[in-house]
PDB file of N, CA and C in Angstrom:
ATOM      1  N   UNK A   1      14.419 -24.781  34.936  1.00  0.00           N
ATOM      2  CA  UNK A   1      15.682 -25.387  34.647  1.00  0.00           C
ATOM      3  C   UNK A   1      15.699 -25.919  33.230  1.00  0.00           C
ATOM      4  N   UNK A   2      16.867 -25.732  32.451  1.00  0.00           N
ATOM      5  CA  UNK A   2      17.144 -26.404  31.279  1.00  0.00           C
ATOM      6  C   UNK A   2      17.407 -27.901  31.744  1.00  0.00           C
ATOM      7  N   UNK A   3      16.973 -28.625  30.511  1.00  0.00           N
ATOM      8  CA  UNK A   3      16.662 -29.934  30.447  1.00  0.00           C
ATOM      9  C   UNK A   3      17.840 -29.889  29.554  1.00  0.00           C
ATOM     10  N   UNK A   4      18.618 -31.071  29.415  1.00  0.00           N
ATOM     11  CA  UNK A   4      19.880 -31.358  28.568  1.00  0.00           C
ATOM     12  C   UNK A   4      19.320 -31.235  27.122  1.00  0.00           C
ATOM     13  N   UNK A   5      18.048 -31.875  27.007  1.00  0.00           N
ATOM     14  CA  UNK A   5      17.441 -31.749  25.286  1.00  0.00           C
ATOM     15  C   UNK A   5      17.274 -29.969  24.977  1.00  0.00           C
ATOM     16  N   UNK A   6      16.973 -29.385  26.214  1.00  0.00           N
ATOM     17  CA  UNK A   6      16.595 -27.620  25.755  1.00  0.00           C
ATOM     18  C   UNK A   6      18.089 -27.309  25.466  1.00  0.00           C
ATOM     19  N   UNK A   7      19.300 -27.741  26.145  1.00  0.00           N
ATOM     20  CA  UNK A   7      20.448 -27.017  26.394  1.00  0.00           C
ATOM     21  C   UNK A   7      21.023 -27.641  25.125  1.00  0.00           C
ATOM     22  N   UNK A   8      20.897 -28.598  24.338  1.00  0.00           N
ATOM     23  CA  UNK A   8      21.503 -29.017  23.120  1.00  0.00           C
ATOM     24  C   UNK A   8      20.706 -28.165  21.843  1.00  0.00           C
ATOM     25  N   UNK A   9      19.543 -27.779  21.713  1.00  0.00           N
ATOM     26  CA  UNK A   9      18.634 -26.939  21.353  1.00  0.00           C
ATOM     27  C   UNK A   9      19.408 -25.259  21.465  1.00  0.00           C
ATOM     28  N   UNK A  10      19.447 -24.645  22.441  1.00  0.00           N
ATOM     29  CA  UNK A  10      20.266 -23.394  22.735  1.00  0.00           C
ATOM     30  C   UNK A  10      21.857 -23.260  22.002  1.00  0.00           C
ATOM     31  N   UNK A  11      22.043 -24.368  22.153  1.00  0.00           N
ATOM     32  CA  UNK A  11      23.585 -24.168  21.014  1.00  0.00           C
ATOM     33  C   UNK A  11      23.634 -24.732  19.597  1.00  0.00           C
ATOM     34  N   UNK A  12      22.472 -24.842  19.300  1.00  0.00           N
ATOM     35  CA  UNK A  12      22.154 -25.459  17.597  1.00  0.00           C
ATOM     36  C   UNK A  12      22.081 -24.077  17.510  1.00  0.00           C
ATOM     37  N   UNK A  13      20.838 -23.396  18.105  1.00  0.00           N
ATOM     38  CA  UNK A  13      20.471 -22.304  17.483  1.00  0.00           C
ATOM     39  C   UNK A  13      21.835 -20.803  17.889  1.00  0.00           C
ATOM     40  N   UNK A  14      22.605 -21.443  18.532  1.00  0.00           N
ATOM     41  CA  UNK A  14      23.698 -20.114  19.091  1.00  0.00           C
ATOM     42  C   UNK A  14      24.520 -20.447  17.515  1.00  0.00           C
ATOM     43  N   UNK A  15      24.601 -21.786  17.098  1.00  0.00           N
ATOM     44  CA  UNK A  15      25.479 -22.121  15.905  1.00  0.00           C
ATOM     45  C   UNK A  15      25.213 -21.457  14.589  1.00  0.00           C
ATOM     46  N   UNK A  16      23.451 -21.270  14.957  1.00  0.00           N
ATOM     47  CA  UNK A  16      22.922 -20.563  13.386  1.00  0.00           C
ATOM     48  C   UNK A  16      23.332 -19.239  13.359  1.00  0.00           C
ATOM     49  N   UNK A  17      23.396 -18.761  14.402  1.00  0.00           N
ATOM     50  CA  UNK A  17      23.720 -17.005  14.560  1.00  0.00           C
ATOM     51  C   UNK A  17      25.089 -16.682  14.224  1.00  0.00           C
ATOM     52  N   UNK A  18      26.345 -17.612  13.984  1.00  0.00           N
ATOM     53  CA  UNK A  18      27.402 -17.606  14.074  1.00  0.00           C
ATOM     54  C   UNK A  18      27.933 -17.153  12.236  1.00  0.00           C
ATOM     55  N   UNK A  19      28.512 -16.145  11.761  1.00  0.00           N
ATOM     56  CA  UNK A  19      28.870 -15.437  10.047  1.00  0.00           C
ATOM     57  C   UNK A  19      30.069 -16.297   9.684  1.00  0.00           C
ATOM     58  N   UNK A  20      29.744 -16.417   8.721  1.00  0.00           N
ATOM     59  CA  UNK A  20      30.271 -17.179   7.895  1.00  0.00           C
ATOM     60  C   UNK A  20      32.141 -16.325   7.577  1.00  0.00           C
ATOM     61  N   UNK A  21      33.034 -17.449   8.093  1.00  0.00           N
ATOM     62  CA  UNK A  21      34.382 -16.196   7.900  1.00  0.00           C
ATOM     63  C   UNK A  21      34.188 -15.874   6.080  1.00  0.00           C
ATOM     64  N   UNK A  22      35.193 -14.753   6.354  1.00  0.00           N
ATOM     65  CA  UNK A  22      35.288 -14.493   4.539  1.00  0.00           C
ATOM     66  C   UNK A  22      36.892 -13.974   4.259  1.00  0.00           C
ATOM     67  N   UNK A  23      37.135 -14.698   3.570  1.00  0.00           N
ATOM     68  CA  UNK A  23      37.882 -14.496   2.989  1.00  0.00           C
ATOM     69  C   UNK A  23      38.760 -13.074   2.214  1.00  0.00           C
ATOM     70  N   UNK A  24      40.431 -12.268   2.351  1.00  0.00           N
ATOM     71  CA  UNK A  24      40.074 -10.746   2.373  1.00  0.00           C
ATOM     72  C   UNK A  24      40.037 -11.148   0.564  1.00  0.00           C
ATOM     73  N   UNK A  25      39.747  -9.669  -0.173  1.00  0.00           N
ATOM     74  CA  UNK A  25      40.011  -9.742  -1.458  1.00  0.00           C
ATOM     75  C   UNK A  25      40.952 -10.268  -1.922  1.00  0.00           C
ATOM     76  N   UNK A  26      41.233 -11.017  -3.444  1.00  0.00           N
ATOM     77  CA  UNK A  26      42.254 -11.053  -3.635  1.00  0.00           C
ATOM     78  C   UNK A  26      42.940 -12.572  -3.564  1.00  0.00           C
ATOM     79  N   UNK A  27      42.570 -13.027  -2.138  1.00  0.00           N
ATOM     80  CA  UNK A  27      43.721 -13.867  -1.447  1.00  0.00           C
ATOM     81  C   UNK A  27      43.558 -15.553  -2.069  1.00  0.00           C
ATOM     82  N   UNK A  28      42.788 -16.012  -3.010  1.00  0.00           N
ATOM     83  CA  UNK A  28      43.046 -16.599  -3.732  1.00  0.00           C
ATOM     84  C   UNK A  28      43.910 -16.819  -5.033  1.00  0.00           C
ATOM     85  N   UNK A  29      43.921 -15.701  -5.385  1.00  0.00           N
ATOM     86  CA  UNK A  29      44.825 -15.055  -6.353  1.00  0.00           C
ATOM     87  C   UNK A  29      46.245 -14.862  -6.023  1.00  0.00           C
ATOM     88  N   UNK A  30      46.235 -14.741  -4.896  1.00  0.00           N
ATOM     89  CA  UNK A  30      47.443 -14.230  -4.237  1.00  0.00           C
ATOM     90  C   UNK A  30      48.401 -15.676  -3.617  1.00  0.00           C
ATOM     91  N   UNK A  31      47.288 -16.286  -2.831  1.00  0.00           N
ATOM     92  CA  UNK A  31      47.647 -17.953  -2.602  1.00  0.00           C
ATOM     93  C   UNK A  31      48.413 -18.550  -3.680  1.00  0.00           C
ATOM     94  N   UNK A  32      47.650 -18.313  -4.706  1.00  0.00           N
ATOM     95  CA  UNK A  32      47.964 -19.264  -5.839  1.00  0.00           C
ATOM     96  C   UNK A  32      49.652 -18.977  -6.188  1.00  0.00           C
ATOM     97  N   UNK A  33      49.241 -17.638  -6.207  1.00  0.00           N
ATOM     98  CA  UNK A  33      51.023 -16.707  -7.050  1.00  0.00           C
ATOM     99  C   UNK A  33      52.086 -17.450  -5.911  1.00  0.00           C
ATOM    100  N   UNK A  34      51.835 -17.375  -4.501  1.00  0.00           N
ATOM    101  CA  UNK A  34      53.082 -17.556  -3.765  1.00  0.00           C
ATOM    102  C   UNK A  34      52.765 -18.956  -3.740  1.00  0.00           C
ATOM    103  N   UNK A  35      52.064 -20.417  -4.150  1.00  0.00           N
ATOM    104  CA  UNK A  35      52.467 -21.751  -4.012  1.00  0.00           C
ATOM    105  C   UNK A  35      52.979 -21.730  -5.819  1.00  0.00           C
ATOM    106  N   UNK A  36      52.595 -20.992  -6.486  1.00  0.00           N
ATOM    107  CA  UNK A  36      53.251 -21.550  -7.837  1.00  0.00           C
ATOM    108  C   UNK A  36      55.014 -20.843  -7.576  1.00  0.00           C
ATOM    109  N   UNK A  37      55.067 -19.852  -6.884  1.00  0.00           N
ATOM    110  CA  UNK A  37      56.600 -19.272  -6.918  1.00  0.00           C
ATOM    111  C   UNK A  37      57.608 -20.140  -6.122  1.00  0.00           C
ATOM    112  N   UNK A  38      57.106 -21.164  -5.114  1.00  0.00           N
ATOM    113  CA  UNK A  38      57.425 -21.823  -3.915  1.00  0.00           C
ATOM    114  C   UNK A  38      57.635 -23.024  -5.222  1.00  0.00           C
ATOM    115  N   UNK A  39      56.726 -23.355  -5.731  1.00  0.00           N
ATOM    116  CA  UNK A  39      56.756 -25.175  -6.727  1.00  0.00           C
ATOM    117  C   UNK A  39      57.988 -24.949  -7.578  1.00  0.00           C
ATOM    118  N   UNK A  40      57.453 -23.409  -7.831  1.00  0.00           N
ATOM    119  CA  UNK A  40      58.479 -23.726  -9.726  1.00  0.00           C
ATOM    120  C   UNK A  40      59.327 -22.210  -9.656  1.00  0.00           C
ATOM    121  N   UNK A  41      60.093 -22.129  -8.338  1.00  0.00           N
ATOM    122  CA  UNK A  41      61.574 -20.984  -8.230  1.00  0.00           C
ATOM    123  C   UNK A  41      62.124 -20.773  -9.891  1.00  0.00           C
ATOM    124  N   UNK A  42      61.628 -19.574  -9.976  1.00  0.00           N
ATOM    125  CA  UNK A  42      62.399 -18.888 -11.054  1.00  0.00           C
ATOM    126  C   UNK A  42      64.016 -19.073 -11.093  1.00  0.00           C
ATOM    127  N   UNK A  43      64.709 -19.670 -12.909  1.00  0.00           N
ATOM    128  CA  UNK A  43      65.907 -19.786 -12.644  1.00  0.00           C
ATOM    129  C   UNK A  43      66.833 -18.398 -12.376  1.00  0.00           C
ATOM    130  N   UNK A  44      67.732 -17.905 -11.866  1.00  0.00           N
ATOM    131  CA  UNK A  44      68.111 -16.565 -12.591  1.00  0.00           C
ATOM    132  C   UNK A  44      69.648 -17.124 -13.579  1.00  0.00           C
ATOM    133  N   UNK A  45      69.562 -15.971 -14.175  1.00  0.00           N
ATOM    134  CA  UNK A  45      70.719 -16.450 -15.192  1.00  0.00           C
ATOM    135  C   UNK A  45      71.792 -16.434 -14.196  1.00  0.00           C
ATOM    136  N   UNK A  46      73.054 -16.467 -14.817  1.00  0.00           N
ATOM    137  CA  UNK A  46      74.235 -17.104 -14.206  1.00  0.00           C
ATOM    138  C   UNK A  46      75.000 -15.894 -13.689  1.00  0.00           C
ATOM    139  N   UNK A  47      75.048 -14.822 -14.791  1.00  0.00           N
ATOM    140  CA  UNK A  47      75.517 -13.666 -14.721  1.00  0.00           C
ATOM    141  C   UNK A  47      74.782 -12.541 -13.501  1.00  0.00           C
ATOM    142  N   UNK A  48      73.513 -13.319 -12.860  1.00  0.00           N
ATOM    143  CA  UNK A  48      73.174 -12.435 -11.905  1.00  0.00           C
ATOM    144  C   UNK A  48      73.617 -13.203 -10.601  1.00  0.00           C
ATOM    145  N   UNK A  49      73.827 -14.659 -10.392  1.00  0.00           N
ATOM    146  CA  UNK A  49      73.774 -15.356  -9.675  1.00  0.00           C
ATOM    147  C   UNK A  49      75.215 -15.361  -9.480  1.00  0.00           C
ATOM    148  N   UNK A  50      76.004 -14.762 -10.140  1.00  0.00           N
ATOM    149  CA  UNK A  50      77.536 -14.712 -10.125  1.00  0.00           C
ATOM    150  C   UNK A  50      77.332 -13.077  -9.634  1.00  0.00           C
ATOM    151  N   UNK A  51      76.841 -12.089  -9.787  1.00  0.00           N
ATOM    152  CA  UNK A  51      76.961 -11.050  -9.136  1.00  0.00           C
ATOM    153  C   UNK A  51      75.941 -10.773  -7.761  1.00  0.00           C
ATOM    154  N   UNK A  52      75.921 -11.628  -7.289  1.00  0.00           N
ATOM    155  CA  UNK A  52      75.154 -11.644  -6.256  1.00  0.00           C
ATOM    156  C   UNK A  52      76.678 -11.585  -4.768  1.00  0.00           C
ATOM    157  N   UNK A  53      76.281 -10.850  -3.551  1.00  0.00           N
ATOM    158  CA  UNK A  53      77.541 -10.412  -2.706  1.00  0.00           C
ATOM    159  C   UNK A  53      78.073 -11.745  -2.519  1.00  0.00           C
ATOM    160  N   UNK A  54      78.102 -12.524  -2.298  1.00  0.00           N
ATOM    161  CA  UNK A  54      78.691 -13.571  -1.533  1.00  0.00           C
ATOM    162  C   UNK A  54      79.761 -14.337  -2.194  1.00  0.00           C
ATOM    163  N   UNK A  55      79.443 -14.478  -3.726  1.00  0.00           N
ATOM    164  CA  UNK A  55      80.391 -14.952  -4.780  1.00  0.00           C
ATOM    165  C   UNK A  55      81.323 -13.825  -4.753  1.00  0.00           C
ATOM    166  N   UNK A  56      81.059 -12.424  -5.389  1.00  0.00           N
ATOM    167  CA  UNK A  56      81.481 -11.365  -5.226  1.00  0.00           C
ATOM    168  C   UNK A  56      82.630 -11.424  -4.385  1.00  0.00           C
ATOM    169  N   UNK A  57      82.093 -11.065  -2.847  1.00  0.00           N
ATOM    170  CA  UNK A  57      83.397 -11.542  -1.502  1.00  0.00           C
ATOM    171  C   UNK A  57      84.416 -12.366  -1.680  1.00  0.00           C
ATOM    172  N   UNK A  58      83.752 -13.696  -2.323  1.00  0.00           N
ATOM    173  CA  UNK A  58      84.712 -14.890  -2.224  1.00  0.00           C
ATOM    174  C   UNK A  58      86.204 -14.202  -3.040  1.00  0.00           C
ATOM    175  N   UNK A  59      85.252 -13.767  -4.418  1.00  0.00           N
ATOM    176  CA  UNK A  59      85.987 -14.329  -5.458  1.00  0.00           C
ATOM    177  C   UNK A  59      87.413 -12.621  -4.794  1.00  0.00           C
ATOM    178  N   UNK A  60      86.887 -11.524  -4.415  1.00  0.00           N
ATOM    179  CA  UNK A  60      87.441 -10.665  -4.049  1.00  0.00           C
ATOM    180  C   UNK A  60      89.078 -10.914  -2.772  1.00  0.00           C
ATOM    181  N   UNK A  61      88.316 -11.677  -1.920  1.00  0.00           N
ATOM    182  CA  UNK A  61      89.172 -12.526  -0.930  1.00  0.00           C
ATOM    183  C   UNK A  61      90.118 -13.697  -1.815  1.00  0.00           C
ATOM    184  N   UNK A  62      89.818 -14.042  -2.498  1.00  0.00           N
ATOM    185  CA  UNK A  62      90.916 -14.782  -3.573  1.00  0.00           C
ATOM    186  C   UNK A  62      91.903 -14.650  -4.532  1.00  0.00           C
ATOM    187  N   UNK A  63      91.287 -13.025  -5.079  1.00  0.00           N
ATOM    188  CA  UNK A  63      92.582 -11.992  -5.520  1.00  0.00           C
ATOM    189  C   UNK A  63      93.462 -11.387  -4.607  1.00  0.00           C
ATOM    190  N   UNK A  64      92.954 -10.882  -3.013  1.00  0.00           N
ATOM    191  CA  UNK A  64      93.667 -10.456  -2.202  1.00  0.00           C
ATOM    192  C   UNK A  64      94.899 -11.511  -1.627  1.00  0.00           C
ATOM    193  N   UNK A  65      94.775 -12.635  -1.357  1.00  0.00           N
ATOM    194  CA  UNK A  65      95.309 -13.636  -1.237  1.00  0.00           C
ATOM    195  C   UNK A  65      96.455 -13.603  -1.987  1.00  0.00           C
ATOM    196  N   UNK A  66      95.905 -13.558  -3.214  1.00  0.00           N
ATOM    197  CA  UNK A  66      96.839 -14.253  -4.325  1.00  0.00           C
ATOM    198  C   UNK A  66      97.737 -12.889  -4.627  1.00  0.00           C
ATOM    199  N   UNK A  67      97.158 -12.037  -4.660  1.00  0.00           N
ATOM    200  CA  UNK A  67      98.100 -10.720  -4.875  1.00  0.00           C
ATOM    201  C   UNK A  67      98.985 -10.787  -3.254  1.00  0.00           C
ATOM    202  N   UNK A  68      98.840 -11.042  -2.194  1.00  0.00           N
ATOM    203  CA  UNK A  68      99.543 -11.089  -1.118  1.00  0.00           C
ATOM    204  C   UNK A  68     101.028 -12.205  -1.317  1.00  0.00           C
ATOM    205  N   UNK A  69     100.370 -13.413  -1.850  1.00  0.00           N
ATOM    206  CA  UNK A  69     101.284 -14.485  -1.456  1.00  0.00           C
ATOM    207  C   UNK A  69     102.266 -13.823  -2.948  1.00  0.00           C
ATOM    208  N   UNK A  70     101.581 -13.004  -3.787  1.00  0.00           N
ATOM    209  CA  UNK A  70     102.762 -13.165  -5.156  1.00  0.00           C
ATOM    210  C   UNK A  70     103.947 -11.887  -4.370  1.00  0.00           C
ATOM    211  N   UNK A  71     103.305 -11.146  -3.944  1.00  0.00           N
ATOM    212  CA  UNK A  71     104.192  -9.883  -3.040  1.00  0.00           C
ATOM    213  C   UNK A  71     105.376 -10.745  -2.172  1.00  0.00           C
ATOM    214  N   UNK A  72     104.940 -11.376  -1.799  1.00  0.00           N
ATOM    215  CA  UNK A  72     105.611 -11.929  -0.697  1.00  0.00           C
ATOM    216  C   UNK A  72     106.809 -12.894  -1.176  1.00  0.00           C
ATOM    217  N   UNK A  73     106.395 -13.124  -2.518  1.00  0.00           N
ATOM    218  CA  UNK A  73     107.547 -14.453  -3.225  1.00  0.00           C
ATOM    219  C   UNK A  73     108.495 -13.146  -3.806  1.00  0.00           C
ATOM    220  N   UNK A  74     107.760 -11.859  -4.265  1.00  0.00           N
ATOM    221  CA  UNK A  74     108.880 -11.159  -4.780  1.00  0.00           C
ATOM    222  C   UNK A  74     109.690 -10.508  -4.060  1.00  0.00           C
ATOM    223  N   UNK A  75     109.052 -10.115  -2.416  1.00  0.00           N
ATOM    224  CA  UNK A  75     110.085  -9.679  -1.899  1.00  0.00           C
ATOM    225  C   UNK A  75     111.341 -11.001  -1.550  1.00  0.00           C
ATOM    226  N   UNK A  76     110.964 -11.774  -1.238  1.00  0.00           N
ATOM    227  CA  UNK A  76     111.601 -13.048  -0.655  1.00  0.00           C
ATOM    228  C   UNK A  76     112.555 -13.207  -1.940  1.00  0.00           C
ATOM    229  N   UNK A  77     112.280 -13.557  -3.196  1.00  0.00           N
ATOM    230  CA  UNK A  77     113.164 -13.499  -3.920  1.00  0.00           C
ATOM    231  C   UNK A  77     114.184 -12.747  -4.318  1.00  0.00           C
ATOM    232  N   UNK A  78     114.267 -11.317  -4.371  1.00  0.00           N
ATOM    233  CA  UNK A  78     114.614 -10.094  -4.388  1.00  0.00           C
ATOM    234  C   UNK A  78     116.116 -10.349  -3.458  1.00  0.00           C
ATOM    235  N   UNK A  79     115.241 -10.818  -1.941  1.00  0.00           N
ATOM    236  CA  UNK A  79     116.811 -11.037  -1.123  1.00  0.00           C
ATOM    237  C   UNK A  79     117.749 -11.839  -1.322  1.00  0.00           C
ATOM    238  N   UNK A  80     116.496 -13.268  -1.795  1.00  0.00           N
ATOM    239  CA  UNK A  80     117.528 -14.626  -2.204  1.00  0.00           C
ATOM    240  C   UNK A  80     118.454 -14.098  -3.524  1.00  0.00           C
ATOM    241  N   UNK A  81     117.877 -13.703  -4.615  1.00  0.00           N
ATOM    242  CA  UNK A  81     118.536 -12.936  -5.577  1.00  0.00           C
ATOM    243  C   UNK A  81     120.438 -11.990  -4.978  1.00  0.00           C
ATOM    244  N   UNK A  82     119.675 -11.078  -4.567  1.00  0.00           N
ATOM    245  CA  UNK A  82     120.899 -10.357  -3.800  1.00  0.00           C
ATOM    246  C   UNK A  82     121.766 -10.669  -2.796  1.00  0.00           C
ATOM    247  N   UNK A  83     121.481 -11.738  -2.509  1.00  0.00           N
ATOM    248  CA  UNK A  83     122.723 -12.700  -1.911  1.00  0.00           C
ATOM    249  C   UNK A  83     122.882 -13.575  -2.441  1.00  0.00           C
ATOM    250  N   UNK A  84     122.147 -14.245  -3.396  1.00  0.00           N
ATOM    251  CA  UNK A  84     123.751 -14.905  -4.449  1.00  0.00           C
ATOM    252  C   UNK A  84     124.569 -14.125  -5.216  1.00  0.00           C
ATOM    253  N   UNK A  85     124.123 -12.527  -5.851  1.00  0.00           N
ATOM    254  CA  UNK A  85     125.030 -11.961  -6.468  1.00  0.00           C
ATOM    255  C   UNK A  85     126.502 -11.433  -5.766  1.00  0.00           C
ATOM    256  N   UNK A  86     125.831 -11.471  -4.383  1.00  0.00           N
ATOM    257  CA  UNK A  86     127.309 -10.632  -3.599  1.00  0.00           C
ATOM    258  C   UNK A  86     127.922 -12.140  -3.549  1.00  0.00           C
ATOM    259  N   UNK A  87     127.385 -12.941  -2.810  1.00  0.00           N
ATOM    260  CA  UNK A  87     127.996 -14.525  -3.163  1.00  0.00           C
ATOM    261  C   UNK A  87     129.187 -14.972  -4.452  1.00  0.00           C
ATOM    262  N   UNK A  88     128.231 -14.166  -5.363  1.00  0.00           N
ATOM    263  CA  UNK A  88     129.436 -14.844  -6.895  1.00  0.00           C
ATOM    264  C   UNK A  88     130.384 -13.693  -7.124  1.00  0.00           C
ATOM    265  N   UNK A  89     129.756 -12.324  -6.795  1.00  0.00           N
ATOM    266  CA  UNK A  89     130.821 -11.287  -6.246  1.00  0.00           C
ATOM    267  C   UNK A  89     132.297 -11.679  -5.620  1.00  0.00           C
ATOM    268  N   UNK A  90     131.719 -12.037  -4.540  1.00  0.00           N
ATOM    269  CA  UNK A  90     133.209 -12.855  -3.658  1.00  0.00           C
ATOM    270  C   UNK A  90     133.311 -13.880  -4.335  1.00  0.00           C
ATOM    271  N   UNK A  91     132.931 -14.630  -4.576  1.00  0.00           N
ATOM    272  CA  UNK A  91     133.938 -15.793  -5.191  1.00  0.00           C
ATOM    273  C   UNK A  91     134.738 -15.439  -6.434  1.00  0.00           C
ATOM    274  N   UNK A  92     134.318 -14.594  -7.399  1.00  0.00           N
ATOM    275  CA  UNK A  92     134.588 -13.833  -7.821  1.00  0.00           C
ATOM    276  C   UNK A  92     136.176 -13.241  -7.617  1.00  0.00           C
ATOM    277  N   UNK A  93     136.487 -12.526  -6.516  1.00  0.00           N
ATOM    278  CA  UNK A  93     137.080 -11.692  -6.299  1.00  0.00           C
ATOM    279  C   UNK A  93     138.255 -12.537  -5.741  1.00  0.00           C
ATOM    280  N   UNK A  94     137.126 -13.363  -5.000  1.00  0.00           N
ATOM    281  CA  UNK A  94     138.819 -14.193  -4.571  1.00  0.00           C
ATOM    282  C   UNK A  94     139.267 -15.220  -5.013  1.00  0.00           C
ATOM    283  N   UNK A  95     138.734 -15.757  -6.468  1.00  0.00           N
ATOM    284  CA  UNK A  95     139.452 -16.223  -7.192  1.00  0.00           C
ATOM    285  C   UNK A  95     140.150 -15.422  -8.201  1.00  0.00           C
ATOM    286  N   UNK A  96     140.643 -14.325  -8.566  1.00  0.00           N
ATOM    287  CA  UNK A  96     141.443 -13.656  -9.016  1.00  0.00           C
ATOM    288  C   UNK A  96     142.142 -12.623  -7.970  1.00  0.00           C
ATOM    289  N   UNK A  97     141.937 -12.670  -6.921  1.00  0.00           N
ATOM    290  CA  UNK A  97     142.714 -12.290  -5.479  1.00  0.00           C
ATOM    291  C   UNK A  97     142.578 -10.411  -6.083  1.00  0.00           C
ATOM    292  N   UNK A  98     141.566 -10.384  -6.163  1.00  0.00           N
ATOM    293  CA  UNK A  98     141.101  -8.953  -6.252  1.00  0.00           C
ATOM    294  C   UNK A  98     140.759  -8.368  -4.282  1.00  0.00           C
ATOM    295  N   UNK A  99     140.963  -9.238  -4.087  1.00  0.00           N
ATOM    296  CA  UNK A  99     141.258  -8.641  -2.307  1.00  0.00           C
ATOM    297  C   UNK A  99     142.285  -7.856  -1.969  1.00  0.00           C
ATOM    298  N   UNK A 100     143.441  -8.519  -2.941  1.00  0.00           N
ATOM    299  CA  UNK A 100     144.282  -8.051  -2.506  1.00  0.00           C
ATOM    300  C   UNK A 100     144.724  -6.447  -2.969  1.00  0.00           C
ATOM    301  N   UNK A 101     144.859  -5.587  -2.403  1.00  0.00           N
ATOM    302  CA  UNK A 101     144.705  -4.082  -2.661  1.00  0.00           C
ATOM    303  C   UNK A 101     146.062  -3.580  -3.118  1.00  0.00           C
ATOM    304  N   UNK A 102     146.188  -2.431  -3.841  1.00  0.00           N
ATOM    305  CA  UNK A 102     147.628  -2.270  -4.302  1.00  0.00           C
ATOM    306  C   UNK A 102     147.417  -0.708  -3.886  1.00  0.00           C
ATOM    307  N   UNK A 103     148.411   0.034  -3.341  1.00  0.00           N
ATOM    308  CA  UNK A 103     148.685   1.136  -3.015  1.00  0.00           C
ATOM    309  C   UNK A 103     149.183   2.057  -4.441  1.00  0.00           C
ATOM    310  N   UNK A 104     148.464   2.967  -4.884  1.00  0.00           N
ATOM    311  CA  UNK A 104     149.091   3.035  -5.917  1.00  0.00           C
ATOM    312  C   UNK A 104     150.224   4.883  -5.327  1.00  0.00           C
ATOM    313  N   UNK A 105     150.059   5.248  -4.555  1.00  0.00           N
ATOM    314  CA  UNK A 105     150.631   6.059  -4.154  1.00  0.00           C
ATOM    315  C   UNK A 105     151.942   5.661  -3.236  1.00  0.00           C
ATOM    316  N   UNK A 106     152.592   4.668  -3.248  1.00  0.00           N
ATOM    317  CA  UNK A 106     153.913   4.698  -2.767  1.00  0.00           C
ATOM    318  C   UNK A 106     154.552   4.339  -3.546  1.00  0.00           C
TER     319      UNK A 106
END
């Protein structure tokens, strides 16, 4: 029978047999690159950060808009327009009683 002093003995020496991890190539080098890219984010200029999709979308959805609502004032105006002209038309007409029709054949 193992004695508790042999059995503390058996796993010293199971500990010596145990390899040392290693590290793959490289990965210090590599560590380093992705905590310095993480500390100190590269700026990008403005002109890429403005063509990036999302500004892009916005700014695209904001001409559509705006080209919609200007469509929409010109048709709307167009009608308001053409009914005040028939408006001053008739008033027009019937203040010089241009209603009134003359037969020119009898």
């Amino acid at each position: 029978m193992h004695t508790d002093h042999q059995h503390t003995n058996d796993f010293l020496d199971s500990i010596g047999k145990i390899e040392r991890a290693k590290a793959p190539v490289f990965f210090q080098t590599r560590l380093m690159a992705r905590l310095e890219k993480e500390i100190l984010p590269q700026q990008l200029p403005v002109w890429q950060r403005i063509l990036k999709p999302v500004p892009v979308l916005a700014l695209l959805g904001c001409l559509v808009v705006l080209n919609l609502y200007t469509l929409g004032n010109m048709v709307f105006s167009k009608n308001i327009t053409v009914q005040k002209e028939e408006a001053n038309l008739s008033g027009f007409a019937s203040e010089y009683n241009l209603y009134n029709t003359v037969d020119i054949n009898n």
